[in-house]
N, C-alpha and C. Protein backbone atom coordinates (compact mmCIF):
# COMPACT_ATOMS: atom_id res chain seq x y z
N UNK A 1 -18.37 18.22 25.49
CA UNK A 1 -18.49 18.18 24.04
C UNK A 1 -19.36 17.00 23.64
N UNK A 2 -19.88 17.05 22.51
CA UNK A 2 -20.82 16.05 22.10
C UNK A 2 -20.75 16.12 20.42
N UNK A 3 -20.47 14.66 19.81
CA UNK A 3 -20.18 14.61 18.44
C UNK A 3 -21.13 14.18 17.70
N UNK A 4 -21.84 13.77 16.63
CA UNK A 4 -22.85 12.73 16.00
C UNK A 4 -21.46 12.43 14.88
N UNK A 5 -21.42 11.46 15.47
CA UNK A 5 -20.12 10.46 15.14
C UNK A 5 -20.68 9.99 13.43
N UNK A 6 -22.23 10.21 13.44
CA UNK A 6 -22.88 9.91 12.03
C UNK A 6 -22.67 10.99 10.93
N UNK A 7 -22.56 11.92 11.59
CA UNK A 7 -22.23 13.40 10.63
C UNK A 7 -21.11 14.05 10.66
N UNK A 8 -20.58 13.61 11.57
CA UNK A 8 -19.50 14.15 12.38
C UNK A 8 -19.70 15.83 12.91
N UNK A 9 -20.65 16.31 13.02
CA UNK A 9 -20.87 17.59 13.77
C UNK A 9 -21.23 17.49 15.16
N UNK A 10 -20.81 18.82 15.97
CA UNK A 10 -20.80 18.66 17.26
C UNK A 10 -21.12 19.86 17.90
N UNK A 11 -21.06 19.99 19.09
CA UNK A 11 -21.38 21.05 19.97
C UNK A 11 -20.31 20.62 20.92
N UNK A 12 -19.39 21.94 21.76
CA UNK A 12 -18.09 21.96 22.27
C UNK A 12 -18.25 23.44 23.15
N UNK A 13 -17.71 23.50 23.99
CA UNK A 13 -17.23 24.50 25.05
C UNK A 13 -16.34 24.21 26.00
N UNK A 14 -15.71 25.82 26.12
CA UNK A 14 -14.34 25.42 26.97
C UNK A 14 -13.74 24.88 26.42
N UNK A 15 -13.02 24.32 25.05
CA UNK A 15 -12.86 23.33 24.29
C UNK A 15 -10.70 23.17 24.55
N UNK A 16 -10.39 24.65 25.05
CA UNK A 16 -9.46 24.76 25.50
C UNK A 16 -8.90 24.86 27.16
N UNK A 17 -10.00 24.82 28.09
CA UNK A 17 -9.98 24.75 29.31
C UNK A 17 -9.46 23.54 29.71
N UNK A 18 -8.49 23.11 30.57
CA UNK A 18 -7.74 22.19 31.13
C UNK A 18 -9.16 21.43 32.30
N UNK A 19 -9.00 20.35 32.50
CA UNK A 19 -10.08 19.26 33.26
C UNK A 19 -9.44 17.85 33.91
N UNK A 20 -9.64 18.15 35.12
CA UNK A 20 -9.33 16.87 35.67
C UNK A 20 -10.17 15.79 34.93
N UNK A 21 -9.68 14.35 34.22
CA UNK A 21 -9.72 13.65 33.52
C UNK A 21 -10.55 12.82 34.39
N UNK A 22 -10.02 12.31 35.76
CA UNK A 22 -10.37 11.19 36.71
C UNK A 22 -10.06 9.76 35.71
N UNK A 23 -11.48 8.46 35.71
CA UNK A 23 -11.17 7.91 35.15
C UNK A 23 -11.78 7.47 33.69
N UNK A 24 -12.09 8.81 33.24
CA UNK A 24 -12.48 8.95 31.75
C UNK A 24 -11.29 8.79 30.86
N UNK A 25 -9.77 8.86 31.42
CA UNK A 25 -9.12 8.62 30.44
C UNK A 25 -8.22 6.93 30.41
N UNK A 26 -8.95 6.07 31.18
CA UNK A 26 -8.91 4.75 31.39
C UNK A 26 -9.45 4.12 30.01
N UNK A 27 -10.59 4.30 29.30
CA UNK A 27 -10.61 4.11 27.98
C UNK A 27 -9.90 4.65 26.89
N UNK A 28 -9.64 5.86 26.53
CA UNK A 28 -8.37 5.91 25.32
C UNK A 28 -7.19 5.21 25.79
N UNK A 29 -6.53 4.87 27.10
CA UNK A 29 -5.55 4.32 27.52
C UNK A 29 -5.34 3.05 27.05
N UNK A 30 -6.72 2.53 27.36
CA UNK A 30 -6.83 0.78 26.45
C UNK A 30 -6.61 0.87 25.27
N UNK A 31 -7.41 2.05 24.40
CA UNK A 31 -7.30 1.90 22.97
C UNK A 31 -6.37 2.49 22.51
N UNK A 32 -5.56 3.48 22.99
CA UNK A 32 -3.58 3.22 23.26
C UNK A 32 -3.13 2.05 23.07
N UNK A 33 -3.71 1.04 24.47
CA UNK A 33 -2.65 -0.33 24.10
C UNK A 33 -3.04 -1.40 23.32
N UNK A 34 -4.28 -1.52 22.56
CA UNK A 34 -4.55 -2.13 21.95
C UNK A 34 -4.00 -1.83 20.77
N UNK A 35 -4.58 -0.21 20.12
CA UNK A 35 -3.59 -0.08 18.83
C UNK A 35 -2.34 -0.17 18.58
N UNK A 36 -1.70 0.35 20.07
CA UNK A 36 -0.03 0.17 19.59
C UNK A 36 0.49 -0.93 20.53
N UNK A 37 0.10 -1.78 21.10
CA UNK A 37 0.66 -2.04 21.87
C UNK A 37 0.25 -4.08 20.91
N UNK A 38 -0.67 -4.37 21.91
CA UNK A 38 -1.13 -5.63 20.84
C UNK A 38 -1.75 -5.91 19.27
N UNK A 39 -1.96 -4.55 18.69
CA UNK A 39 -2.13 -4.68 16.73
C UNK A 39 -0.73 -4.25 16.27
N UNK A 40 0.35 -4.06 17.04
CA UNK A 40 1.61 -4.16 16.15
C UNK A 40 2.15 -5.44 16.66
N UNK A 41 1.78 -6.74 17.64
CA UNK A 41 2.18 -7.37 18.18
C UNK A 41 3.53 -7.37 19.17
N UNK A 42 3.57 -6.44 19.91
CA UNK A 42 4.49 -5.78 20.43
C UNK A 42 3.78 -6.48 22.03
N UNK A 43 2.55 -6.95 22.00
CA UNK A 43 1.67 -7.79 23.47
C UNK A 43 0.98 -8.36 23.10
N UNK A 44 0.33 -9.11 23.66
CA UNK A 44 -1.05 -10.28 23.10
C UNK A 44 -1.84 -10.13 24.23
N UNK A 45 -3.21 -10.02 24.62
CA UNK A 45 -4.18 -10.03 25.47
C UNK A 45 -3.74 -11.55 26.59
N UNK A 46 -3.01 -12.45 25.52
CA UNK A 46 -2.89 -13.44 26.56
C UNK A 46 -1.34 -13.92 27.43
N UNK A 47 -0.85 -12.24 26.77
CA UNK A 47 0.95 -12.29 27.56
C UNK A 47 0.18 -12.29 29.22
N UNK A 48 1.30 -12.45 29.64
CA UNK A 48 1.79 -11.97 30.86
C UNK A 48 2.07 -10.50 31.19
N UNK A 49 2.06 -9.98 32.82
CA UNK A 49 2.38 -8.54 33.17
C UNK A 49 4.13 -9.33 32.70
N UNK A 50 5.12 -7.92 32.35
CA UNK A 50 6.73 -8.30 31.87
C UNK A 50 6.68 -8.34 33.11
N UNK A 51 6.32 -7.83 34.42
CA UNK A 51 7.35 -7.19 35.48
C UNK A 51 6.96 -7.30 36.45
N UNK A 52 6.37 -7.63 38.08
CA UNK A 52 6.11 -7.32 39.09
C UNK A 52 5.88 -6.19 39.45
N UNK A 53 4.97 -5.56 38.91
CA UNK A 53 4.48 -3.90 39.47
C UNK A 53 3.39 -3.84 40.80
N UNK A 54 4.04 -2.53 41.18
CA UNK A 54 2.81 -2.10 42.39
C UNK A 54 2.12 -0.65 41.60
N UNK A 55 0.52 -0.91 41.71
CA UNK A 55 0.05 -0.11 40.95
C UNK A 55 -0.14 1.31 42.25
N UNK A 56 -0.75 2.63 41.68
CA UNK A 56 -0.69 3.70 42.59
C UNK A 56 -1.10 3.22 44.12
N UNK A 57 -2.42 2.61 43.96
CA UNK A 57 -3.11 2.08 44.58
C UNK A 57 -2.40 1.41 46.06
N UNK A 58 -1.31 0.97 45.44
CA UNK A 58 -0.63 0.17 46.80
C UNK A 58 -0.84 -1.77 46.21
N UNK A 59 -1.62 -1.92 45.04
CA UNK A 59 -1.95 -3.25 44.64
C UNK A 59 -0.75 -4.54 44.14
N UNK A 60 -0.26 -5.30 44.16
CA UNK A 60 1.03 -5.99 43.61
C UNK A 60 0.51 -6.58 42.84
N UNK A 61 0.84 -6.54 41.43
CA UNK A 61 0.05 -7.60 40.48
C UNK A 61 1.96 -8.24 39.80
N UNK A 62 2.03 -9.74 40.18
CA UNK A 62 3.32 -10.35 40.43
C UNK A 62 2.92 -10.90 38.79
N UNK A 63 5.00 -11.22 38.52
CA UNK A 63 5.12 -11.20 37.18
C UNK A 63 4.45 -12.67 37.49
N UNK A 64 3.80 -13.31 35.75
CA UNK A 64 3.12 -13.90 35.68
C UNK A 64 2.11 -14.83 36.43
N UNK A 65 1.09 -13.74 36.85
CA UNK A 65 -0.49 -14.11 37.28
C UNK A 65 -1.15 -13.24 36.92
N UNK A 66 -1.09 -11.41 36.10
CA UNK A 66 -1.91 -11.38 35.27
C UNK A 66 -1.66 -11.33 33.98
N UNK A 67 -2.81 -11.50 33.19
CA UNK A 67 -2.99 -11.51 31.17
C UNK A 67 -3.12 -10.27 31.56
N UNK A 68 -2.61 -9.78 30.41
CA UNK A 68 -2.89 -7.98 30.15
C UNK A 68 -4.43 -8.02 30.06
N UNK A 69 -5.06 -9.14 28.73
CA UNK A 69 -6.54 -9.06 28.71
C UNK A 69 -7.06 -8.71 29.21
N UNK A 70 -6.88 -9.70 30.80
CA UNK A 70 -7.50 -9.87 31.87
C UNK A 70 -7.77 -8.38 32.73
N UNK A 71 -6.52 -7.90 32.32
CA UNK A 71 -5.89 -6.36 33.33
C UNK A 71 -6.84 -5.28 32.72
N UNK A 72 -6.85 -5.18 31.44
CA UNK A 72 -7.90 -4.14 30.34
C UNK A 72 -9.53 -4.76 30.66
N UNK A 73 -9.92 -5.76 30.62
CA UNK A 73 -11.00 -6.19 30.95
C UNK A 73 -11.44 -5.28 31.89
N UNK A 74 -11.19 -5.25 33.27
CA UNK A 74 -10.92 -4.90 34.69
C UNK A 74 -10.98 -3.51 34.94
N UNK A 75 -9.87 -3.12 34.19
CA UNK A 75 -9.65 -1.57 33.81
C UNK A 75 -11.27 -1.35 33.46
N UNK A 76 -11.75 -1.65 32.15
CA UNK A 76 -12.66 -0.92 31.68
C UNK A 76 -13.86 -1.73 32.36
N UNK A 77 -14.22 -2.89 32.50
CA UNK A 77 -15.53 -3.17 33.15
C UNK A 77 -15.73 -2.87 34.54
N UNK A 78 -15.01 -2.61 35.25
CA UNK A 78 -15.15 -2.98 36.98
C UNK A 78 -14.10 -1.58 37.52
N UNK A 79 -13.45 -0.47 36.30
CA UNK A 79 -12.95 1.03 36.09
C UNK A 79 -11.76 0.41 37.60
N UNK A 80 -11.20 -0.76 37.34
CA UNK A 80 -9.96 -0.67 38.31
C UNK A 80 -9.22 0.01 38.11
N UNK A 81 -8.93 0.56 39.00
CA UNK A 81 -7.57 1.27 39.21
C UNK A 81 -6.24 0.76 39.36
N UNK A 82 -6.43 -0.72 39.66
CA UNK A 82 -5.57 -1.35 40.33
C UNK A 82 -4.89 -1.93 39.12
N UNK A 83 -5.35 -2.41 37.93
CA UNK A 83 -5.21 -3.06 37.20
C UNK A 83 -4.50 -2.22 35.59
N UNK A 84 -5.74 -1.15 35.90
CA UNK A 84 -5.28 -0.21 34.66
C UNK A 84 -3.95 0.59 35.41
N UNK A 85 -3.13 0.88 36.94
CA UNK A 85 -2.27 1.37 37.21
C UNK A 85 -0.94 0.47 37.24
N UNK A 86 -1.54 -0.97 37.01
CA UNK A 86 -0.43 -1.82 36.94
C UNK A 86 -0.14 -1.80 35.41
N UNK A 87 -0.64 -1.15 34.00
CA UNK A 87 -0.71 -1.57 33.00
C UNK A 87 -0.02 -0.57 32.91
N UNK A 88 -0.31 0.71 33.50
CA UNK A 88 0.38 2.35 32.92
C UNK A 88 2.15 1.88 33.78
N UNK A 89 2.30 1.71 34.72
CA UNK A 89 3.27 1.29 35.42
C UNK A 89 4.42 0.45 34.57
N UNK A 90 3.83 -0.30 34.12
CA UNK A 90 4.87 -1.83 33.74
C UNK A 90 5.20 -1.47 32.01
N UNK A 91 4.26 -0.55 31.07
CA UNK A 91 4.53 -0.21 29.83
C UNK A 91 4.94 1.31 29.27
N UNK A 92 5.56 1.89 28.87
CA UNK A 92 6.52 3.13 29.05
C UNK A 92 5.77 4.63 28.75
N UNK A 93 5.88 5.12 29.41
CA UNK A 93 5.28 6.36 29.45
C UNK A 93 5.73 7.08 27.85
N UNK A 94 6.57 7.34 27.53
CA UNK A 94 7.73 7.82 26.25
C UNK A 94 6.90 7.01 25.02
N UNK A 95 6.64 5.84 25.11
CA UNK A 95 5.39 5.03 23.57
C UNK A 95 4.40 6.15 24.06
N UNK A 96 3.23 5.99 25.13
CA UNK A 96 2.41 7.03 25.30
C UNK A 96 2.32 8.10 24.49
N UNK A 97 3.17 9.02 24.92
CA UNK A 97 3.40 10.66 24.81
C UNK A 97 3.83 10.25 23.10
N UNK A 98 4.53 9.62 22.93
CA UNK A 98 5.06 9.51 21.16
C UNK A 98 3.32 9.58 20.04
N UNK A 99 2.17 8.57 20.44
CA UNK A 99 1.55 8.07 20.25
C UNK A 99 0.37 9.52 20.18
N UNK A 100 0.17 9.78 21.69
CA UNK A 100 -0.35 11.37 21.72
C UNK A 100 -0.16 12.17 21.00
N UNK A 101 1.52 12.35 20.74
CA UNK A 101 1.23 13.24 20.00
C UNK A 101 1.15 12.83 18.38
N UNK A 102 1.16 11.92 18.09
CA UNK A 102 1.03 11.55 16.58
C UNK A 102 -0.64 11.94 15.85
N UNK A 103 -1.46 11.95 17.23
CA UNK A 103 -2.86 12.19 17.60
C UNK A 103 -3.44 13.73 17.37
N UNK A 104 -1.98 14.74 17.65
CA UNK A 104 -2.27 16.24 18.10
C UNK A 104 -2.52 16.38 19.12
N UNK A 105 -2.34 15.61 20.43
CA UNK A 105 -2.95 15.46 21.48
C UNK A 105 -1.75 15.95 22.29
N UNK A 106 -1.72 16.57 23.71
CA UNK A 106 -0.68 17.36 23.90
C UNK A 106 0.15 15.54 24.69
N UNK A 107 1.42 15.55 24.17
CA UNK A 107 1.89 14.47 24.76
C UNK A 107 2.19 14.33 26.36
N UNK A 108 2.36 15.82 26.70
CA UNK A 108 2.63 15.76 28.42
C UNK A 108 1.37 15.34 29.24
N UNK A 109 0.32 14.75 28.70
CA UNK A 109 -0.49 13.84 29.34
C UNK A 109 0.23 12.41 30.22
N UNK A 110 1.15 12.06 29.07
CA UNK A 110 1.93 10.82 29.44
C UNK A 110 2.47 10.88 30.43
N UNK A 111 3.27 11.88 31.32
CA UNK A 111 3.72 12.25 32.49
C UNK A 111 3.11 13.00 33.32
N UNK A 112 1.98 13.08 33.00
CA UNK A 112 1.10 14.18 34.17
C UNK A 112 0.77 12.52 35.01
N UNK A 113 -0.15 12.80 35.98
CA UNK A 113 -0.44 11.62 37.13
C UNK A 113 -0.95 10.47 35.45
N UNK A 114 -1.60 9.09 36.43
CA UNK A 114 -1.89 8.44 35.81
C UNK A 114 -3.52 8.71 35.32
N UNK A 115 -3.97 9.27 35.72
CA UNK A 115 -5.69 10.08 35.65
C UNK A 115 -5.74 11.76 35.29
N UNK A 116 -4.72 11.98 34.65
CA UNK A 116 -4.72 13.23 34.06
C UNK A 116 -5.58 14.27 33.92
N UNK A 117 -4.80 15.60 33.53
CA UNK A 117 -5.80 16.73 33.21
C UNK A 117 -5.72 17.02 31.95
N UNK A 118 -6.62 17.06 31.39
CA UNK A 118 -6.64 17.69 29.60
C UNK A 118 -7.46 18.87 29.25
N UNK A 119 -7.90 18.98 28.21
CA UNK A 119 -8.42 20.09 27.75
C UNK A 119 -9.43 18.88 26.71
N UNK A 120 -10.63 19.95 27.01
CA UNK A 120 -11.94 19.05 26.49
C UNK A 120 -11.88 18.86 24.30
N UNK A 121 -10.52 19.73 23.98
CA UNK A 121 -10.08 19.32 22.94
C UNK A 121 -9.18 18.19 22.46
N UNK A 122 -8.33 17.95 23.48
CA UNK A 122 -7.57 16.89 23.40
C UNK A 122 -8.39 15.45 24.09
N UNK A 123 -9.78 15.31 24.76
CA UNK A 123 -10.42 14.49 24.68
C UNK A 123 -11.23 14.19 23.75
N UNK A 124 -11.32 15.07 23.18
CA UNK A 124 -12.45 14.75 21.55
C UNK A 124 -11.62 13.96 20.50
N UNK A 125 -10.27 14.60 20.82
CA UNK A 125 -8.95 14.17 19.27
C UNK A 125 -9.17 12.21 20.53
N UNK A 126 -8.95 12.09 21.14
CA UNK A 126 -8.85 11.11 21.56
C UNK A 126 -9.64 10.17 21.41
N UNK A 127 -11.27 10.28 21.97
CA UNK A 127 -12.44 9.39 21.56
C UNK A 127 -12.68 9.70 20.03
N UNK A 128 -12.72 10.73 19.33
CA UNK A 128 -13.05 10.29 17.79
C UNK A 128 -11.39 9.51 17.22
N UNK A 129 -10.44 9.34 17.95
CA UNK A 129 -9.54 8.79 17.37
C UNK A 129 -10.13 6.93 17.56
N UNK A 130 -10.63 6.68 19.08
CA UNK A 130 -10.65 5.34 19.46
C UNK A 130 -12.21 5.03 18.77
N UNK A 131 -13.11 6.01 18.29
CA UNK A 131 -14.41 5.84 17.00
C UNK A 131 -13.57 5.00 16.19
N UNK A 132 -12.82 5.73 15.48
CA UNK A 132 -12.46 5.11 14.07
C UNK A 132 -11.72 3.96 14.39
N UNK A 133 -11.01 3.48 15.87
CA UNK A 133 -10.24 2.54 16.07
C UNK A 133 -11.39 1.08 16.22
N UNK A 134 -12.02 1.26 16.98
CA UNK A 134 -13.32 0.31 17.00
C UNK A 134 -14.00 0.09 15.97
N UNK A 135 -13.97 0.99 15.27
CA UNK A 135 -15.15 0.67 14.22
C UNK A 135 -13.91 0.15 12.97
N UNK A 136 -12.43 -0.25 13.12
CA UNK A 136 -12.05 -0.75 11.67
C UNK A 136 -12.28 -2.04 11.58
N UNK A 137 -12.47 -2.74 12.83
CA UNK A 137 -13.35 -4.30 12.32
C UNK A 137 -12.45 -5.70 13.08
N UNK A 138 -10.97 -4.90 13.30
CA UNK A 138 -10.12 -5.87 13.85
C UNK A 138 -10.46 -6.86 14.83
N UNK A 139 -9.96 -7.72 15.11
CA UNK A 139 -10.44 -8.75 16.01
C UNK A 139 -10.28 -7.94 17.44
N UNK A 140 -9.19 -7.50 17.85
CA UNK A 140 -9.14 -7.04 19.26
C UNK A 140 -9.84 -5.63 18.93
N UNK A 141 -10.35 -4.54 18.35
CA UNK A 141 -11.08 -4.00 17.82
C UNK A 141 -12.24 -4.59 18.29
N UNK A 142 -12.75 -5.05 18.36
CA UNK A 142 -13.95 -5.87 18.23
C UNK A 142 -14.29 -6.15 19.73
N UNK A 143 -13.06 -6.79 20.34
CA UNK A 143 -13.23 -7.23 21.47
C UNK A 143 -13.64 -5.94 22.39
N UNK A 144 -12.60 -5.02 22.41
CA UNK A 144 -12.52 -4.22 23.30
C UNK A 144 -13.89 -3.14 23.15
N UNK A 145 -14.68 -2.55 21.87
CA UNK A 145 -15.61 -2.37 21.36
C UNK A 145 -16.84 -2.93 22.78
N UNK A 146 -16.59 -4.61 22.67
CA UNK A 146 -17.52 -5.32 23.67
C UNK A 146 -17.36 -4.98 25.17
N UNK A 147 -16.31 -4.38 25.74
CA UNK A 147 -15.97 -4.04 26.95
C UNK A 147 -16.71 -2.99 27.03
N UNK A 148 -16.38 -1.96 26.16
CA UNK A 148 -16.60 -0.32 26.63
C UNK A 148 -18.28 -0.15 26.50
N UNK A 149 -19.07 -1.57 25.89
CA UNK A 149 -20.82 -1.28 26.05
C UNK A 149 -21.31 -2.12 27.24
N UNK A 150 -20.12 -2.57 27.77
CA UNK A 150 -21.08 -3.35 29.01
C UNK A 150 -20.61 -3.04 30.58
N UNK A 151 -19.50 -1.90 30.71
CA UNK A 151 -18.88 -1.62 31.63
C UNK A 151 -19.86 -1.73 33.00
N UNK A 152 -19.54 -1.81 34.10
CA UNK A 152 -20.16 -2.26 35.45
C UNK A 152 -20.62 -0.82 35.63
N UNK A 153 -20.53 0.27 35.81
CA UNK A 153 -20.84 1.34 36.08
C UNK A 153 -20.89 2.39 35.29
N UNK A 154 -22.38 2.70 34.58
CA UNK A 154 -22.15 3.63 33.62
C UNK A 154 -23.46 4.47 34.35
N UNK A 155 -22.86 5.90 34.45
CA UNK A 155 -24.15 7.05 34.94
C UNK A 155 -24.54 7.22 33.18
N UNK A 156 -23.95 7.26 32.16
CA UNK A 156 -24.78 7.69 31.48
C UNK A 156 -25.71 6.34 30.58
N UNK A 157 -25.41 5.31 30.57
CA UNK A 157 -26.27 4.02 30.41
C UNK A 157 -27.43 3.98 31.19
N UNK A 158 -27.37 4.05 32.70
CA UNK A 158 -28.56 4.70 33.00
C UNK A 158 -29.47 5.83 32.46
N UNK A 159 -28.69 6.98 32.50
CA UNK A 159 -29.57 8.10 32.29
C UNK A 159 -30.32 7.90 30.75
N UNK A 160 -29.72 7.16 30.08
CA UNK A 160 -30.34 7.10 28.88
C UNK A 160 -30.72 5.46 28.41
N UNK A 161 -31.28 5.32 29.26
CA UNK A 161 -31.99 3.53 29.16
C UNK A 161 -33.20 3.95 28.81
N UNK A 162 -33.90 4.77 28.73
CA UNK A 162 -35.29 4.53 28.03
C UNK A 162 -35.21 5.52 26.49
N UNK A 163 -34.12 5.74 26.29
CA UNK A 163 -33.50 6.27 24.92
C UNK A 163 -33.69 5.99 23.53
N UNK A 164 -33.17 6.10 22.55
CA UNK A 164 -32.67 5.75 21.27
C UNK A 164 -32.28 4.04 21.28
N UNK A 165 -32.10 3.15 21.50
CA UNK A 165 -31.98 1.81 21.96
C UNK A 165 -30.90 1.43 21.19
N UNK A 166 -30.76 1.97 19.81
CA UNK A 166 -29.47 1.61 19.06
C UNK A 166 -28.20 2.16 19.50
N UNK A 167 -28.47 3.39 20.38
CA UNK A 167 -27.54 3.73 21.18
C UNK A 167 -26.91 3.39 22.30
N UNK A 168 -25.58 2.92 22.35
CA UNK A 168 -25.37 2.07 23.77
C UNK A 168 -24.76 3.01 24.50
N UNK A 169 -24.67 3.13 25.50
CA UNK A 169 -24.11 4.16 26.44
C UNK A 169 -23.22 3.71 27.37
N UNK A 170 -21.94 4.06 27.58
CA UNK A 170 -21.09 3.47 28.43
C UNK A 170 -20.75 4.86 29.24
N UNK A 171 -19.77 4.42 30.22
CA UNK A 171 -18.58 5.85 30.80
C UNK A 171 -17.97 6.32 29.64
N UNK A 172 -17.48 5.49 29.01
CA UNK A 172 -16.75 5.48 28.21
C UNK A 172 -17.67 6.38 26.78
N UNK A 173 -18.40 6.90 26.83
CA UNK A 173 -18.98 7.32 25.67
C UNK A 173 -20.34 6.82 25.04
N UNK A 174 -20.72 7.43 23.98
CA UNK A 174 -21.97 6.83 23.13
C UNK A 174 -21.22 5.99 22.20
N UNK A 175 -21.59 4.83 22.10
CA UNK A 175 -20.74 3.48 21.04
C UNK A 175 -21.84 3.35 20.30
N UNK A 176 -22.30 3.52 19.10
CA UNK A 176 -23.15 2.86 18.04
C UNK A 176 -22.74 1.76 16.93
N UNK A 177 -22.78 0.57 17.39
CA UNK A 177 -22.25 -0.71 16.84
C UNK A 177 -22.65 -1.04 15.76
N UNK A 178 -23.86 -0.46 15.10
CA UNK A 178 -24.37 -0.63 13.87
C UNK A 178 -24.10 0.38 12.86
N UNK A 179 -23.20 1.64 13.44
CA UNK A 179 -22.21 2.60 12.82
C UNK A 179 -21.25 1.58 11.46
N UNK A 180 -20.70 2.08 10.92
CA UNK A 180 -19.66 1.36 9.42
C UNK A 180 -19.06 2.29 9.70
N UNK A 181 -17.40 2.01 9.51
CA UNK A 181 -16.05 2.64 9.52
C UNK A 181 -15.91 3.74 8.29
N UNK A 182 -17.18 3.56 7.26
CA UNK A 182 -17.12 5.02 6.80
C UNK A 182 -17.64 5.80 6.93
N UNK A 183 -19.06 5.59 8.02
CA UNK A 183 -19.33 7.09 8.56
C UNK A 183 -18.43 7.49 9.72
N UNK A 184 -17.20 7.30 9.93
CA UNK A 184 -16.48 7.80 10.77
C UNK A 184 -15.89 9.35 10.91
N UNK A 185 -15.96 9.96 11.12
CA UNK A 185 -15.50 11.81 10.50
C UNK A 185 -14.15 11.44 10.66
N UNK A 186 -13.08 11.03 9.90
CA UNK A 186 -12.01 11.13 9.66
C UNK A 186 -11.50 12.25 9.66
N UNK A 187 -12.24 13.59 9.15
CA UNK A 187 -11.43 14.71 8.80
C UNK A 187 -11.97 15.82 9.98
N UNK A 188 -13.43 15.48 10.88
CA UNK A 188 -13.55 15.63 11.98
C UNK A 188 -12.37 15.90 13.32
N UNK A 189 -11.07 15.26 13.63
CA UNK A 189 -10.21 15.25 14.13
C UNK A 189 -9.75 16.27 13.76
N UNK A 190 -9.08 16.43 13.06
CA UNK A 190 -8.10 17.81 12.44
C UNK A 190 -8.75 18.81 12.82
N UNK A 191 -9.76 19.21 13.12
CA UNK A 191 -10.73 20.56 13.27
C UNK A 191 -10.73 20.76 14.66
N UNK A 192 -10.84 19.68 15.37
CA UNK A 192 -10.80 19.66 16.94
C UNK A 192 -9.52 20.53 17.38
């Protein structure tokens, strides 16, 4: 699927076909825990992991030696696994799925593996949800915004480096930073 986040019109297929996710759904996951997790102050980028988790991976990330920050950083620049499985691990699956579905998004994502399968509709409700989340201006808003345009490995930042230039290209999506929170298609979502 592909949106112009400026008009909010798009082009979509298969839009109901189920898709191994891999780690494309490592970014709405952040902007999961950023919106609900540290903008209700419920975490701070500079807490501590609560718990001693072992992520899928086999990785031990011991209670206090990592910042969540640090853990989302990681997650999205350097697409750890290790870090983003210690984050899904240690914070409750049940906020997740609540959160999903507040989205329209099918909530049994939250308990499928940690790299899920969706339907290329419930990834659209997701990135035009984390559009409008980036673009409201917030400070961690802001921050995380800065992660998802500079990630360590983007095939489509390459493919489109001699491009549109205002366009930044991550894994994570097309981010246009000079976008305003009211060209956002707000009513775009509901249609998905």
């Amino acid at each position: 699927a592909l949106v112009d986040l400026g008009t909010g019109r798009g082009i979509a297929s298969n839009v109901d076909a189920v898709f191994y996710g891999a780690s494309s759904f490592k970014g709405p996951y952040c902007v999961y825990f950023c919106q609900s997790q540290i903008e209700t102050g419920l975490a701070a980028r500079d807490d501590f992991v609560a718990s001693g988790v072992m992520s899928e991976s086999g990785v031990f990330s011991s209670q206090g030696s990592d910042l969540i920050g640090s853990m989302i950083e990681s997650a999205i620049l350097f697409s750890s696994n290790d870090t983003y499985g210690a984050l899904r691990n240690d914070y409750s699956d049940d906020a997740l799925a609540a959160y999903l579905e507040g989205l329209g998004v099918d909530p049994a994502l939250a308990y499928d593996t940690w790299f899920p399968r969706y339907t290329v509709r419930d990834g659209m409700r997701l990135w035009l949800n984390a559009s409008e989340y980036l673009a409201s201006g917030t400070e961690t808003a802001q921050w995380l915004a800065g992660l998802l345009e500079k990630d360590e490995t983007s095939y489509l930042r390459e493919a489109l480096k001699n491009e549109n230039p205002k366009y930044r290209a991550s894994r994570a999506g097309l981010w246009n930073r000079s976008r305003t929170a009211s060209t956002t298609p707000c009513a775009t979502r509901a249609s998905w």
